[in-house]
N, C-alpha and C. Protein backbone atom coordinates (compact mmCIF):
# COMPACT_ATOMS: atom_id res chain seq x y z
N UNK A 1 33.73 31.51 -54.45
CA UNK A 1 34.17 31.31 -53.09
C UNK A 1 32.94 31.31 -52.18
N UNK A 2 33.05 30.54 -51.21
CA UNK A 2 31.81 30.38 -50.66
C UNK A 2 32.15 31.19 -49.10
N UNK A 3 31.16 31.82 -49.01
CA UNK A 3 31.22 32.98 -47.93
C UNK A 3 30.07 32.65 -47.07
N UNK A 4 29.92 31.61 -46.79
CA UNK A 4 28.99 30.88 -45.39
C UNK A 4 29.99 30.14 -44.42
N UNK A 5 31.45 30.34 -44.77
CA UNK A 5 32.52 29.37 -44.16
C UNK A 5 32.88 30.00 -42.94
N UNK A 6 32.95 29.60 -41.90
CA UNK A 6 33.34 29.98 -40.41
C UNK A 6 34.29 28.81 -40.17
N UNK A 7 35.66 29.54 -40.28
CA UNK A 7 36.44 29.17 -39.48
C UNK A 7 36.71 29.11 -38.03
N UNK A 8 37.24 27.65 -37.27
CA UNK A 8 37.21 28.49 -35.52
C UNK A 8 38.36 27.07 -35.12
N UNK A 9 38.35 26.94 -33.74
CA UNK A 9 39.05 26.47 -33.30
C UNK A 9 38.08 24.44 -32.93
N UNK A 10 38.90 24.05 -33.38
CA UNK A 10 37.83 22.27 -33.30
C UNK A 10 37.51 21.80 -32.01
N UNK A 11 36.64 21.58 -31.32
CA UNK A 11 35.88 21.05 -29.79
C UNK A 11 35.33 20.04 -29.56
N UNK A 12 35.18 19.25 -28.50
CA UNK A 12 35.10 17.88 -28.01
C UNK A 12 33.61 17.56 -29.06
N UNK A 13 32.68 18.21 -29.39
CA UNK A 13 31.64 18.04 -30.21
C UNK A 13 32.18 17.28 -31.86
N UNK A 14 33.30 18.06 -32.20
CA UNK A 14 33.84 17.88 -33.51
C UNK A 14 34.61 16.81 -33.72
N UNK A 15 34.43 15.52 -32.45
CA UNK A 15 35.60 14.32 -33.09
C UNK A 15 35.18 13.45 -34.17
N UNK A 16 33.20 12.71 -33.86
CA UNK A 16 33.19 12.32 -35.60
C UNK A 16 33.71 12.89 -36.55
N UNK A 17 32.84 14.11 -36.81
CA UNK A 17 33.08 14.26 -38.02
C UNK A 17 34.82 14.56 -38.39
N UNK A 18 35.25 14.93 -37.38
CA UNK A 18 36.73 15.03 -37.77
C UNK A 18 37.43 13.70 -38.00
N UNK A 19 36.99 12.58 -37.30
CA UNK A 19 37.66 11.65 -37.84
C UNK A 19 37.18 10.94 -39.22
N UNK A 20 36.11 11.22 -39.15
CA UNK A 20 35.88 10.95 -41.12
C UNK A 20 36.83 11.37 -42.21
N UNK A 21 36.92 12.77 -41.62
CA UNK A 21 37.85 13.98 -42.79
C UNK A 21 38.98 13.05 -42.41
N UNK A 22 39.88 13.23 -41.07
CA UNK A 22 40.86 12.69 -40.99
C UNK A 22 41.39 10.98 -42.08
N UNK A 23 40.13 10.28 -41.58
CA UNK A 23 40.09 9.30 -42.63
C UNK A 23 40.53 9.35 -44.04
N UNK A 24 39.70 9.57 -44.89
CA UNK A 24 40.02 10.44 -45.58
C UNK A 24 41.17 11.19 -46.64
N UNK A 25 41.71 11.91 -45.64
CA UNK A 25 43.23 12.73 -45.51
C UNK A 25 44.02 11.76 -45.92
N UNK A 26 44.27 10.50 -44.74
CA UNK A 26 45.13 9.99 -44.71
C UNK A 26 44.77 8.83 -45.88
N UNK A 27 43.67 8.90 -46.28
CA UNK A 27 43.58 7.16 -47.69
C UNK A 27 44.10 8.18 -48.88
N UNK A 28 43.92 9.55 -48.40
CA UNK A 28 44.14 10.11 -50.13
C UNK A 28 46.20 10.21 -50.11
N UNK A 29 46.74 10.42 -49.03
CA UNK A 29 48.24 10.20 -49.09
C UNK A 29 48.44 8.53 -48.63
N UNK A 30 47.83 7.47 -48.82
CA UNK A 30 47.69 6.32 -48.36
C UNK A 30 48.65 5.69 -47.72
N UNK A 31 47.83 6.33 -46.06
CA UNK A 31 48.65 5.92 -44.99
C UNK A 31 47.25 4.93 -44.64
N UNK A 32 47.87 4.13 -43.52
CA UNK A 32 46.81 3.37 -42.58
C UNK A 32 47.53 3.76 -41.53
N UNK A 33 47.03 4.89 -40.69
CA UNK A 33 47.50 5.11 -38.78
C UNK A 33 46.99 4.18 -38.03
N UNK A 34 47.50 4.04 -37.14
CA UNK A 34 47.18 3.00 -35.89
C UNK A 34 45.99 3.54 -35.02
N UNK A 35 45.02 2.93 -34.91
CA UNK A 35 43.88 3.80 -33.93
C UNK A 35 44.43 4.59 -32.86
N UNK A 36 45.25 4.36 -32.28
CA UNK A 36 45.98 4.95 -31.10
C UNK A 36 47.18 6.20 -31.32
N UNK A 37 47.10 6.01 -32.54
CA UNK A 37 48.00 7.39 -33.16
C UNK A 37 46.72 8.65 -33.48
N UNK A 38 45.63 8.10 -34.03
CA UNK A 38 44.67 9.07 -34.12
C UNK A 38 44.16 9.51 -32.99
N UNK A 39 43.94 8.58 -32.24
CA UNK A 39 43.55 8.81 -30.46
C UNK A 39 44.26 9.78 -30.18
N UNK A 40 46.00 9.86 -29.83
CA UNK A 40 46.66 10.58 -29.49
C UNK A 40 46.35 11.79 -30.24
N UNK A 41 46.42 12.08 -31.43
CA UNK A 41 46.43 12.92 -32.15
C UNK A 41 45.16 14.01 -31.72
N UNK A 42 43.71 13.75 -31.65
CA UNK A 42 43.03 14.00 -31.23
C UNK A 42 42.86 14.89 -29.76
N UNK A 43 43.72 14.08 -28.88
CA UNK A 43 43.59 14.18 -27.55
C UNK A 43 44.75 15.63 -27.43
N UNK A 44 45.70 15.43 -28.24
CA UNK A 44 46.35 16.60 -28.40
C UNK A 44 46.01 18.05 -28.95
N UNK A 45 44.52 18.05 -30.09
CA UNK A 45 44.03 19.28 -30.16
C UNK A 45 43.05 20.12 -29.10
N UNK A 46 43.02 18.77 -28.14
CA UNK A 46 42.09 19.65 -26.18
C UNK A 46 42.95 19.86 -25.57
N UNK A 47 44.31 19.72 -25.38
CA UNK A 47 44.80 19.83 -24.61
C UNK A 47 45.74 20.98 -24.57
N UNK A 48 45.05 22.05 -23.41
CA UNK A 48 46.02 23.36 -23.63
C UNK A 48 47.51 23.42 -23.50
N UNK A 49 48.26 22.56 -23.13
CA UNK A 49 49.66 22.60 -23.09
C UNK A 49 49.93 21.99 -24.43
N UNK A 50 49.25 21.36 -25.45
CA UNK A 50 50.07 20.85 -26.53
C UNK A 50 50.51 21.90 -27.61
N UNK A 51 51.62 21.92 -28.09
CA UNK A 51 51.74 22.96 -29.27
C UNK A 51 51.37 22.64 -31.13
N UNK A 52 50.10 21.42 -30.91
CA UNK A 52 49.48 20.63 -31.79
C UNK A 52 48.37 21.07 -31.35
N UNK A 53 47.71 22.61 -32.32
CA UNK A 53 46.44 22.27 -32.44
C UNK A 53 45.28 22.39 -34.00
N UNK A 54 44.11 22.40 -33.77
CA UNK A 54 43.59 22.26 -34.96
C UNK A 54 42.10 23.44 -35.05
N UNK A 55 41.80 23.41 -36.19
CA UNK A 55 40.74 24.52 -36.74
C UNK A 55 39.76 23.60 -37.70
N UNK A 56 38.80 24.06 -37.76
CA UNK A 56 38.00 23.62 -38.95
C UNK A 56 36.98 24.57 -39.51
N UNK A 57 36.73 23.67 -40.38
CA UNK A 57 35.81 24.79 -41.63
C UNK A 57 34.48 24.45 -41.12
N UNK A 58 33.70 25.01 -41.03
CA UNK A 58 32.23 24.49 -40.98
C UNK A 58 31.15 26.00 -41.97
N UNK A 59 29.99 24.44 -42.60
CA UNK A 59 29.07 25.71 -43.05
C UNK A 59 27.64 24.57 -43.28
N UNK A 60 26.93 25.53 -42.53
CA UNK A 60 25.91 25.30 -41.67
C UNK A 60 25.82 24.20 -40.71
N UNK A 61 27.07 24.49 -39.91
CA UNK A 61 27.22 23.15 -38.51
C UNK A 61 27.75 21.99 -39.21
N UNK A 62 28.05 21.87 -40.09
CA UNK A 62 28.54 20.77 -41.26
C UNK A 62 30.21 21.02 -41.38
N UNK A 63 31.10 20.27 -40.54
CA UNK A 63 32.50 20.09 -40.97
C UNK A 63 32.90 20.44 -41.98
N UNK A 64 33.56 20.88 -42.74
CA UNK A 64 34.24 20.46 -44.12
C UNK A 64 35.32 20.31 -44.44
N UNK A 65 35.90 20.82 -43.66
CA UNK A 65 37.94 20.96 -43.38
C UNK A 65 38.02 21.29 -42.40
N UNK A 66 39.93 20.97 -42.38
CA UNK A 66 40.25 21.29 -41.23
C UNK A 66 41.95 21.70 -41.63
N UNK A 67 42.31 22.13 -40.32
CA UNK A 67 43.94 22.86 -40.49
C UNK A 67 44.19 22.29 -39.25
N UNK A 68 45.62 21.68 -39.43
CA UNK A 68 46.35 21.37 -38.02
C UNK A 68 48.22 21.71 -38.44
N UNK A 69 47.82 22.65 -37.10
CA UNK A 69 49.42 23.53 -37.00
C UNK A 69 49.75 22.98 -35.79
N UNK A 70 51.63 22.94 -35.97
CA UNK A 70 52.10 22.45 -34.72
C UNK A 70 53.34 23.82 -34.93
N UNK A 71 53.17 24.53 -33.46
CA UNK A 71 53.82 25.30 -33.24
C UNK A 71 55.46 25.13 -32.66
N UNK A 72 56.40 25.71 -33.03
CA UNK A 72 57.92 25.37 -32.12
C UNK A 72 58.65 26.51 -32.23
N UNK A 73 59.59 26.42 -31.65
CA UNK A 73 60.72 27.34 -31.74
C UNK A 73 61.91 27.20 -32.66
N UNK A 74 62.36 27.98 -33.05
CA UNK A 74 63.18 28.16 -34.29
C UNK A 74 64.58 28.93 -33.81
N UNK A 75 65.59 28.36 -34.56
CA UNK A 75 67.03 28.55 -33.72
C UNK A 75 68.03 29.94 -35.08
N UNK A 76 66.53 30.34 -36.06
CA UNK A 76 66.95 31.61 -36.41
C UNK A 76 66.28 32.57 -36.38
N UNK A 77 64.91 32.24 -35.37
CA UNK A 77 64.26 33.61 -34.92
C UNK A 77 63.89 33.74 -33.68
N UNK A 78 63.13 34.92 -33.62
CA UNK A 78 62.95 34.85 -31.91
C UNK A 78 61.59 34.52 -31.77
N UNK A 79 60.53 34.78 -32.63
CA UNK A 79 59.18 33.93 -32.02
C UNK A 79 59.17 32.76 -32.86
N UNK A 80 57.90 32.25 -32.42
CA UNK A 80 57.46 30.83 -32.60
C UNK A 80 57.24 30.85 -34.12
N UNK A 81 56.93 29.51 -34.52
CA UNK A 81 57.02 29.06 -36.02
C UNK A 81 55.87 28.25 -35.63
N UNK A 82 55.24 28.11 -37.21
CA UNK A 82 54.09 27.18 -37.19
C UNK A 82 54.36 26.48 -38.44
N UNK A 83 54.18 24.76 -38.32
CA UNK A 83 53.97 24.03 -39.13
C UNK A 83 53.03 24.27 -39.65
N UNK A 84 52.03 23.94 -40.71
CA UNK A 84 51.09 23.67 -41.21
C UNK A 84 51.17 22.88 -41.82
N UNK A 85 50.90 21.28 -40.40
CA UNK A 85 51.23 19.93 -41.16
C UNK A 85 50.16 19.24 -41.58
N UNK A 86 48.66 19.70 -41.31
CA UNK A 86 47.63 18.90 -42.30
C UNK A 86 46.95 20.08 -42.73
N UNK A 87 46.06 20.21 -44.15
CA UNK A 87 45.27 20.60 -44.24
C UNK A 87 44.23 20.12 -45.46
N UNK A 88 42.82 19.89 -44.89
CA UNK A 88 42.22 19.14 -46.11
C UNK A 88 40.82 19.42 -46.08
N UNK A 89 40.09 19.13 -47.82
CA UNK A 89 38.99 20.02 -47.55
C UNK A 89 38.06 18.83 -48.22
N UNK A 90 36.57 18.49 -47.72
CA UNK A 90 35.86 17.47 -48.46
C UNK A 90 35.88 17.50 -50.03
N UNK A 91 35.96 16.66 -50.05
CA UNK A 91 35.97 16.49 -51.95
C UNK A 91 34.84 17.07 -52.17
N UNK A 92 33.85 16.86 -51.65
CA UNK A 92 32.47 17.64 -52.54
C UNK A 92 32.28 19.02 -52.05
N UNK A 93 33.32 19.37 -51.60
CA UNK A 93 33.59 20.98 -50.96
C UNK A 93 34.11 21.79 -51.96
N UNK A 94 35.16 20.73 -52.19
CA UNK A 94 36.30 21.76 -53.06
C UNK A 94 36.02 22.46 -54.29
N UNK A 95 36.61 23.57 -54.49
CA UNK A 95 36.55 24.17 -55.47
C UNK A 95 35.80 25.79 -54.93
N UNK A 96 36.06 25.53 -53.61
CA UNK A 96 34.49 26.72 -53.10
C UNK A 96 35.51 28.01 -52.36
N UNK A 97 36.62 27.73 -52.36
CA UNK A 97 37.87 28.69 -51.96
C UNK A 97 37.85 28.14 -50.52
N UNK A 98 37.24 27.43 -49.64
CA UNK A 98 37.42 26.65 -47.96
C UNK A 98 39.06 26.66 -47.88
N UNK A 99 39.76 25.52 -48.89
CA UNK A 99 40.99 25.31 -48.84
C UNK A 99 42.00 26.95 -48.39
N UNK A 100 41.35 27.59 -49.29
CA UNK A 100 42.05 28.90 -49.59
C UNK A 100 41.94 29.75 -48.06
N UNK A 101 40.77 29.74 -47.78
CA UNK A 101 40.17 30.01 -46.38
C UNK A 101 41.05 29.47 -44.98
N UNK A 102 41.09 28.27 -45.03
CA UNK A 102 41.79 27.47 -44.02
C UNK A 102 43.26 28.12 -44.11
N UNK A 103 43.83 28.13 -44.84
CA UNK A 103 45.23 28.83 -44.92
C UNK A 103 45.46 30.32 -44.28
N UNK A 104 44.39 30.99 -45.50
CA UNK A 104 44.29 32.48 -45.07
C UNK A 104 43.88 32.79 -43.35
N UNK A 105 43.28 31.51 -42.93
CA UNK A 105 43.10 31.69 -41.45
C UNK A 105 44.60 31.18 -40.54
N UNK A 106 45.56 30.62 -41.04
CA UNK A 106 46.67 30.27 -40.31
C UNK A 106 47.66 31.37 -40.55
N UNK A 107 47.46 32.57 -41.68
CA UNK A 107 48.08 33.54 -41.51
C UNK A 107 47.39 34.45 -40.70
N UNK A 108 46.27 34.75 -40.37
CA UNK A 108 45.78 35.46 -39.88
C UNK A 108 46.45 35.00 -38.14
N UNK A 109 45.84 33.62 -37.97
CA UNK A 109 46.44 33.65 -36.35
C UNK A 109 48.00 34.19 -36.15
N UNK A 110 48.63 33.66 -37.08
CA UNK A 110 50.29 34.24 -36.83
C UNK A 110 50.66 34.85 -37.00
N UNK A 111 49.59 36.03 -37.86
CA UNK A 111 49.84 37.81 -37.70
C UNK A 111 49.26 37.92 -36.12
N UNK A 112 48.31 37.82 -35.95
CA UNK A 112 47.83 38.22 -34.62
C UNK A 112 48.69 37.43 -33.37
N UNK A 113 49.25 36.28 -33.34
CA UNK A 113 50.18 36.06 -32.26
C UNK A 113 51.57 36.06 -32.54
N UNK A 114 52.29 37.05 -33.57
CA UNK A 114 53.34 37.37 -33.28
C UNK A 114 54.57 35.90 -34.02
N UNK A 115 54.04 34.90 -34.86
CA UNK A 115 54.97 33.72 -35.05
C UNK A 115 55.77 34.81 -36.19
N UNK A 116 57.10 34.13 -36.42
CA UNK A 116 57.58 34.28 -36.99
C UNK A 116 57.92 34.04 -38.45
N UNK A 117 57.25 32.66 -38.63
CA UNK A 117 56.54 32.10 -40.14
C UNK A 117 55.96 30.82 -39.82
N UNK A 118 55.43 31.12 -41.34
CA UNK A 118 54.02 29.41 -40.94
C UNK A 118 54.85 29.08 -42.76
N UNK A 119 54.74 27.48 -42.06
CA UNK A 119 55.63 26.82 -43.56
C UNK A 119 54.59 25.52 -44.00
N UNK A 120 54.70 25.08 -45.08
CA UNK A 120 54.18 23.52 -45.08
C UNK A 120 54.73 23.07 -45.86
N UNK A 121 54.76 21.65 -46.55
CA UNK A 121 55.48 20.76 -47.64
C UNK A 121 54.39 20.10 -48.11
N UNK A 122 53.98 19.62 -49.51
CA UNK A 122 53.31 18.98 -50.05
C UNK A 122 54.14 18.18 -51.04
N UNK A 123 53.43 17.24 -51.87
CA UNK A 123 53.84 16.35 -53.18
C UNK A 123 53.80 16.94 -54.04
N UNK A 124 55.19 16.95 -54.91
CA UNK A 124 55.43 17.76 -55.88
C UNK A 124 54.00 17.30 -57.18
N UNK A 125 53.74 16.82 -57.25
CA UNK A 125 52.50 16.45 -58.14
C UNK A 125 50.47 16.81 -57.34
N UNK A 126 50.65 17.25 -56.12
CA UNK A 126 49.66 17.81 -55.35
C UNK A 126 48.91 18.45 -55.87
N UNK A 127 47.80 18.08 -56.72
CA UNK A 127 46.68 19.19 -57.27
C UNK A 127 47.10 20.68 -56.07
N UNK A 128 47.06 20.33 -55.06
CA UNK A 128 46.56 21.47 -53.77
C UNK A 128 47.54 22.25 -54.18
N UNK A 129 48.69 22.24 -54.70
CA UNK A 129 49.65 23.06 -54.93
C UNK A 129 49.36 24.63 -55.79
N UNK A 130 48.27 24.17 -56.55
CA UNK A 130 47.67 25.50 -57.30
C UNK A 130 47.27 26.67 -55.95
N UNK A 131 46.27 25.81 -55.19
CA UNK A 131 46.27 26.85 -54.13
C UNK A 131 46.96 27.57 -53.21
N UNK A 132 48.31 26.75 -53.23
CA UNK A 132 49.54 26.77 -52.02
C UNK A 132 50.30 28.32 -53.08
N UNK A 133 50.35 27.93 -54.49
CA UNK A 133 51.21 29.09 -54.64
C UNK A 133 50.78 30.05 -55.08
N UNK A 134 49.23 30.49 -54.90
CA UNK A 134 48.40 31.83 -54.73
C UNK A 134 48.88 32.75 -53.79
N UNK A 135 49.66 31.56 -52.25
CA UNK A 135 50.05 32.20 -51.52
C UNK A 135 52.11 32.74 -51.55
N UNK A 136 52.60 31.61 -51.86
CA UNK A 136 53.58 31.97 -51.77
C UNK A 136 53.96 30.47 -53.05
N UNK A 137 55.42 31.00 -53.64
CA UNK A 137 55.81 29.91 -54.76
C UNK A 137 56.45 28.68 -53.62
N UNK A 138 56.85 27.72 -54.18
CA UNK A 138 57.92 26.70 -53.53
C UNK A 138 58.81 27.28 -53.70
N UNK A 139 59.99 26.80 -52.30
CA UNK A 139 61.42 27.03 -52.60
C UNK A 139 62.42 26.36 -52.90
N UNK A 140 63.12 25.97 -52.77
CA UNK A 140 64.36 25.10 -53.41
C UNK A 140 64.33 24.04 -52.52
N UNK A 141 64.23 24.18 -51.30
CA UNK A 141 64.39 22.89 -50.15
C UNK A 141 64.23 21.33 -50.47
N UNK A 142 64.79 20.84 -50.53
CA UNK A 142 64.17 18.71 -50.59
C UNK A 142 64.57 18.54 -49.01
N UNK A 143 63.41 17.73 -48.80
CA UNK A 143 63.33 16.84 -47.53
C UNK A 143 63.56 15.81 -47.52
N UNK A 144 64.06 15.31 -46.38
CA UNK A 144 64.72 14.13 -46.12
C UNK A 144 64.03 13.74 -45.03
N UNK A 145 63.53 12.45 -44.91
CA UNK A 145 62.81 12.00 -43.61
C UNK A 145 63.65 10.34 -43.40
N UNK A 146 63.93 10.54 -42.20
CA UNK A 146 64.28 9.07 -41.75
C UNK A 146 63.53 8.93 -40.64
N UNK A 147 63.06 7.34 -40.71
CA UNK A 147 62.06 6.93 -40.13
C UNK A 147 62.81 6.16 -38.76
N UNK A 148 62.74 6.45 -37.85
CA UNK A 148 62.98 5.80 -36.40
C UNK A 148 62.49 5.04 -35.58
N UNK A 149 61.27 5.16 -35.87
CA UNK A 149 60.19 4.25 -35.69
C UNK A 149 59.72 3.31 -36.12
């Protein structure tokens, strides 16, 4: 495990390199986003009213991951809930516990602000899954997504 990793919160300095990773992210679940969906996306981790924000890994001023939680309210508890709808770590990173790191830092914020749980979903075939159930196993749930857009 590599113990030079500083986790923190991502800043107007961090949009290259974040959009590389982001890149990336999205060729390895092979999406193509619309420039203007990443735009938005972006513009939503400065902005203090959004409940979309993001973290990254860095070691020695060098990006390497990142975590993006979108916070909401939940209609069977009383505090907030956190998605943990991206998280991804450079390929020539991995293996260094970062991944493991980035997580262990989204429990840490939602012990310290009080959420009520932090959830995520991956591909049942997801290498990342080894790391996901260090923390907790999968549960029974299947998702259903309909597209509206």
């Amino acid at each position: 495990m590599n113990n030079n990793v500083t986790i923190r919160d991502i800043c107007h300095g961090d949009k290259i390199r974040w959009h590389i990773l982001w890149d990336e992210y999205n060729a390895f679940f092979k999406k193509k986003l619309a420039p203007e969906i990443t735009s938005r996306t972006w513009e939503r981790f400065l902005d203090t009213k959004s409940m979309i924000f993001a973290r990254v890994a860095e070691i020695d001023k060098n990006i390497v991951g990142f975590s993006i939680g979108v916070l909401h309210e939940g209609t069977w508890v009383a505090n907030p809930v956190c998605y943990l709808e991206d998280l991804y770590v450079d390929q020539s990173y991995r293996g260094n516990g970062i991944g493991q790191k980035l997580v262990q830092d989204m429990i840490d914020l939602g012990t310290e602000a009080n959420w009520s749980n932090l959830y995520w979903h991956t591909g049942v075939n997801n290498p990342a899954r080894k790391l996901y159930n260090k923390f907790i196993k999968a549960d029974n749930f299947v998702r259903y997504r309909l597209p509206l857009l």
